[in-house]
C-alpha atoms as a PDB file:
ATOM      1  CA  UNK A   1      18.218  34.369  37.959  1.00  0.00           C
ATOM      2  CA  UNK A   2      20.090  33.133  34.909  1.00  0.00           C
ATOM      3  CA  UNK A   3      22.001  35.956  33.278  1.00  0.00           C
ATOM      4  CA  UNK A   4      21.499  36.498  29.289  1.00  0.00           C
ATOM      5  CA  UNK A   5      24.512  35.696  26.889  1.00  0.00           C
ATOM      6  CA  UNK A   6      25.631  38.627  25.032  1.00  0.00           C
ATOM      7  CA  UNK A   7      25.874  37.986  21.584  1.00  0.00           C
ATOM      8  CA  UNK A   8      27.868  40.685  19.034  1.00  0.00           C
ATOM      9  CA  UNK A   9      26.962  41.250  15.688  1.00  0.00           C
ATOM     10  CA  UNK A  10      29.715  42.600  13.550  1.00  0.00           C
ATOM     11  CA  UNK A  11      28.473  44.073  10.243  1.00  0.00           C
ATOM     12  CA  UNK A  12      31.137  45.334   7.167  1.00  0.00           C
ATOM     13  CA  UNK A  13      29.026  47.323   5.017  1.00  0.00           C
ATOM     14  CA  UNK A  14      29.806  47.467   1.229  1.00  0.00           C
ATOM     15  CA  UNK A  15      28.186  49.596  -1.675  1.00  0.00           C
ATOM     16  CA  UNK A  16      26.231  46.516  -2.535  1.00  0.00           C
ATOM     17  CA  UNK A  17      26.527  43.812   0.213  1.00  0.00           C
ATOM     18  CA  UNK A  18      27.215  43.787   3.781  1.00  0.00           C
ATOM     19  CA  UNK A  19      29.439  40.822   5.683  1.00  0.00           C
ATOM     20  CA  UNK A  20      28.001  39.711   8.718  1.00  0.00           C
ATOM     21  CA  UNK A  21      30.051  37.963  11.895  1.00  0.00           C
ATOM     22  CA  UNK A  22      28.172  36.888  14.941  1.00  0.00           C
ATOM     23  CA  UNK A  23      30.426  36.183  18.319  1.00  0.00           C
ATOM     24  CA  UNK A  24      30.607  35.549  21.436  1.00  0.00           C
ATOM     25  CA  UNK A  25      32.686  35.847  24.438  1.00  0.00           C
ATOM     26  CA  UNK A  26      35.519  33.951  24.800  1.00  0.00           C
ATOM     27  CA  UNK A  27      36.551  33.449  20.990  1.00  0.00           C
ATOM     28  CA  UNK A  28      32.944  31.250  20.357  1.00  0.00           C
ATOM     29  CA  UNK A  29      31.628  32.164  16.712  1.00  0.00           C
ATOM     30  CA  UNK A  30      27.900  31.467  16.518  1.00  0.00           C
ATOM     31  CA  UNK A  31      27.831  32.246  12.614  1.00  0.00           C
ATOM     32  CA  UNK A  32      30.768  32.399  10.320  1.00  0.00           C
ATOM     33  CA  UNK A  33      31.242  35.691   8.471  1.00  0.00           C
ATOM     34  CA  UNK A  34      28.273  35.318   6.245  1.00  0.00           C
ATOM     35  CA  UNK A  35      27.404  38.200   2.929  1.00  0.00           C
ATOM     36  CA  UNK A  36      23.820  39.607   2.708  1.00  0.00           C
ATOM     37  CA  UNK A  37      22.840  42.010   0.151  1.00  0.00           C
ATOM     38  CA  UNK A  38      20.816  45.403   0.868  1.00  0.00           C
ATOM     39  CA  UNK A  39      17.779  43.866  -0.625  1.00  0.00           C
ATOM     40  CA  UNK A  40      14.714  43.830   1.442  1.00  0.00           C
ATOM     41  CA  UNK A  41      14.909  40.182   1.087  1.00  0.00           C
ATOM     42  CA  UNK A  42      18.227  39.524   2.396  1.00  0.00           C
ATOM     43  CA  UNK A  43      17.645  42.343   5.077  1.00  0.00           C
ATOM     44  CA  UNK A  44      14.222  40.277   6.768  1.00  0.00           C
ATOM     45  CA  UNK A  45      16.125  36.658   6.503  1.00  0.00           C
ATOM     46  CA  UNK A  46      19.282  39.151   8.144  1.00  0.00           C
ATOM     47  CA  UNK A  47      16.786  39.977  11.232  1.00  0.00           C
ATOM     48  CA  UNK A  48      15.180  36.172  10.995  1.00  0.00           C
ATOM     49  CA  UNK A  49      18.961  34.689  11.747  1.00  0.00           C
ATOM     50  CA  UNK A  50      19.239  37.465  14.391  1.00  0.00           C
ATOM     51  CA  UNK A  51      16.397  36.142  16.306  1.00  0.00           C
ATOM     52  CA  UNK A  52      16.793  32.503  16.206  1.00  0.00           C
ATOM     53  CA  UNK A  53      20.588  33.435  17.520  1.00  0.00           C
ATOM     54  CA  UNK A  54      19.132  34.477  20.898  1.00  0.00           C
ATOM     55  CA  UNK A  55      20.786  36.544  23.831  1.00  0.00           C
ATOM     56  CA  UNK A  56      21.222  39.908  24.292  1.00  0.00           C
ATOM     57  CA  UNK A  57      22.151  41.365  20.564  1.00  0.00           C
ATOM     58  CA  UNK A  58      24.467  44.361  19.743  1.00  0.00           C
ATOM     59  CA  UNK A  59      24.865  45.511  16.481  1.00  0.00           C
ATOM     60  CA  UNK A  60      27.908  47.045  15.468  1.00  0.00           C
ATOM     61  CA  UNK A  61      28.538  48.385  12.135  1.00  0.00           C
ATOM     62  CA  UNK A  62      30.588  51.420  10.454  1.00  0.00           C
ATOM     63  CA  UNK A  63      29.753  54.937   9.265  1.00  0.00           C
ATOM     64  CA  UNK A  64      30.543  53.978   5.515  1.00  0.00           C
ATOM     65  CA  UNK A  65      28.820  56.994   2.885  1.00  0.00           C
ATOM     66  CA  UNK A  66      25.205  55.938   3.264  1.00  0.00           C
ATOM     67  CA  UNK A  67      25.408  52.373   2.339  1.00  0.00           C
ATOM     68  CA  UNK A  68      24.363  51.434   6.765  1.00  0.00           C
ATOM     69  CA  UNK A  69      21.275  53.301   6.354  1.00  0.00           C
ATOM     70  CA  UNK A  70      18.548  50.565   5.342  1.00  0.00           C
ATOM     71  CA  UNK A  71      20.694  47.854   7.466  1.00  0.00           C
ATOM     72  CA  UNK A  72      20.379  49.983  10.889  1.00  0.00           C
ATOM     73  CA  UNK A  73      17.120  50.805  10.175  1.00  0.00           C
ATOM     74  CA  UNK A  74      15.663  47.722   9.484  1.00  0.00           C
ATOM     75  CA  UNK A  75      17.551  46.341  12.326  1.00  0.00           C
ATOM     76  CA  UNK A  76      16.506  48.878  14.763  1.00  0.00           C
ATOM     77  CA  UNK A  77      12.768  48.719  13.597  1.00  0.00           C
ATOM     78  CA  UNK A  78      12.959  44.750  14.618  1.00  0.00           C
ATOM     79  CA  UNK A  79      13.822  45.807  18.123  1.00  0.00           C
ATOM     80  CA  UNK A  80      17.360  45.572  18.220  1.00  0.00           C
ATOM     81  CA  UNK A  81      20.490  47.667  19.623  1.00  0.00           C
ATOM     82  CA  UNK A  82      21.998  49.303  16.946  1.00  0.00           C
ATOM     83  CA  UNK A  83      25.361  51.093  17.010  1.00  0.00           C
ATOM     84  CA  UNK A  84      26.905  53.439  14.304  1.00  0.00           C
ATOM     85  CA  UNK A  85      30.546  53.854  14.684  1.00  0.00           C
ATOM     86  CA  UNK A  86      33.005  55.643  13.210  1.00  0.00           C
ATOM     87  CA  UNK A  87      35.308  53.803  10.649  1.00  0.00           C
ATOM     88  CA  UNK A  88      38.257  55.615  12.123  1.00  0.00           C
ATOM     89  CA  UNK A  89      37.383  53.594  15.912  1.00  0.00           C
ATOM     90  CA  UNK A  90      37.396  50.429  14.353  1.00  0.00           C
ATOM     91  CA  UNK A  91      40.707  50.851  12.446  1.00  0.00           C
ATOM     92  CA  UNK A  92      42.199  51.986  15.386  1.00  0.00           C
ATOM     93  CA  UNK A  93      40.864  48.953  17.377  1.00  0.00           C
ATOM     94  CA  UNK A  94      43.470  46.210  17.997  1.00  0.00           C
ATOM     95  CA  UNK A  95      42.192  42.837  18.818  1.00  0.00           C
ATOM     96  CA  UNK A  96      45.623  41.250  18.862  1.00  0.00           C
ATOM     97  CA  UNK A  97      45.832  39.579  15.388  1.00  0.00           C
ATOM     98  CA  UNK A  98      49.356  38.930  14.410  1.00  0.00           C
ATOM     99  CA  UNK A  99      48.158  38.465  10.652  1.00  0.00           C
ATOM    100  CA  UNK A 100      46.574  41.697   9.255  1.00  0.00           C
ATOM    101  CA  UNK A 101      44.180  40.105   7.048  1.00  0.00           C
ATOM    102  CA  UNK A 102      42.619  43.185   5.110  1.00  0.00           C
ATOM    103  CA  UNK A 103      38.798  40.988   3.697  1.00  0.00           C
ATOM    104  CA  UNK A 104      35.123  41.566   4.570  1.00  0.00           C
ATOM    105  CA  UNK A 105      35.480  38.847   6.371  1.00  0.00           C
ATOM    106  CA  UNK A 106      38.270  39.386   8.391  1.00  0.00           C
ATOM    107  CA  UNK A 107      36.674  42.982   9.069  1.00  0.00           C
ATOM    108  CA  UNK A 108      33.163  41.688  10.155  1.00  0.00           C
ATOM    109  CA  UNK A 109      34.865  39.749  12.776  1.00  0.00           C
ATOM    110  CA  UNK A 110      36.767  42.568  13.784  1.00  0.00           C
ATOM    111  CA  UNK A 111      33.605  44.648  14.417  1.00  0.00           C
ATOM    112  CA  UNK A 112      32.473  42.104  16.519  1.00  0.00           C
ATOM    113  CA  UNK A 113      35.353  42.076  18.537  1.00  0.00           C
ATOM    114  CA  UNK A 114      34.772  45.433  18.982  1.00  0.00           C
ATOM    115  CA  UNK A 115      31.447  45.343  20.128  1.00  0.00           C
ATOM    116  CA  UNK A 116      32.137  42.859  23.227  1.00  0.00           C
ATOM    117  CA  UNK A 117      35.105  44.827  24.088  1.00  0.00           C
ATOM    118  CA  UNK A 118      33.518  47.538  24.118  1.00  0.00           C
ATOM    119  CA  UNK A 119      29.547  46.128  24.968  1.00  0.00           C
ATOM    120  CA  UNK A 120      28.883  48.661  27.891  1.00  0.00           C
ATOM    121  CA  UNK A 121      30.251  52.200  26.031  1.00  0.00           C
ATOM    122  CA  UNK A 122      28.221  51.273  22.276  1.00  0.00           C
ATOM    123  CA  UNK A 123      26.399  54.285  21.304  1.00  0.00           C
ATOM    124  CA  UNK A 124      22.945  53.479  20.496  1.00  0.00           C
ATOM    125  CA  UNK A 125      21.766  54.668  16.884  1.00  0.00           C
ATOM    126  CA  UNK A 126      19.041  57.111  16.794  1.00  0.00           C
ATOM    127  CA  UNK A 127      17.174  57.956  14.002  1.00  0.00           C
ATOM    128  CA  UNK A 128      16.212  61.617  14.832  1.00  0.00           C
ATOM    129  CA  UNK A 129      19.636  62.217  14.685  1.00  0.00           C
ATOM    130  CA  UNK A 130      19.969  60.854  11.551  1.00  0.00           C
ATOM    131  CA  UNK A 131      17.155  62.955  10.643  1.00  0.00           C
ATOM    132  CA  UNK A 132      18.377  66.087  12.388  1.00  0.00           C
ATOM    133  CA  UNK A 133      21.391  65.747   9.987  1.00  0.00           C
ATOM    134  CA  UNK A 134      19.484  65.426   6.547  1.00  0.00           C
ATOM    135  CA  UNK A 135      17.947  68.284   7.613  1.00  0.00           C
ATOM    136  CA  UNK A 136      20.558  70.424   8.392  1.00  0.00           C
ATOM    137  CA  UNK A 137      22.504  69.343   5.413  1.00  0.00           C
ATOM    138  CA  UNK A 138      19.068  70.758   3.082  1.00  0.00           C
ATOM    139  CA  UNK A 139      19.501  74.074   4.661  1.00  0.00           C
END
């Protein structure tokens, strides 16, 4: 039976626009850091590259305000794993870079070195406790 490639999505989430990396093990980048804004538009061509990319998709992105909201939902209704991590994780994370680029870009890919080092241990998102949350913050 022929295993799956695992394929990491590394999402930098912005007020406006996200930046989007897409790796690999083994240093292969299937899509250069790419931006996407939070339009419905950009979201449904986001999940149309997503499945043409094939594998076995993770989705990694920070807990920035409330901008990741519409981006892990939409992503999670199109039947993909989702994780929501804290910013503080992936500052933390070192993926060896002797450089410390500080762009979207360079952040996106960072995320998605995060995600295959850490593939097996990604929380999955979960929208009741998102909901749980809202709720307890109304009362």
């Amino acid at each position: 039976m022929k295993s799956m490639e695992i394929t990491a999505v590394g999402i930098d989430v912005s007020k406006s626009k996200s930046t989007v990396a897409i790796r690999r093990p083994g240093g292969v980048i299937v899509a250069r850091p790419f931006d996407i804004s939070h339009s419905n538009h950009d979201l449904e061509k986001l999940v149309s590259i997503l499945k043409t990319t094939g594998g076995d998709i993770r989705v990694v992105m920070e807990h920035t305000s409330n901008y990741w909201k519409p981006i892990a939902l939409t992503l999670k209704e199109a039947g993909f794993y989702v994780s929501v991590v804290n910013a503080m994780l992936i500052h933390d994370f070192s993926d060896n870079s002797i450089r410390k680029l500080k762009t979207d870009r360079a952040d996106s890919l960072k995320i998605a070195n995060y995600a295959l080092t850490f593939w097996n241990e990604l929380p999955p998102f979960n929208d009741e406790d998102e909901t749980r949350l809202v709720l307890r913050e109304q009362s």
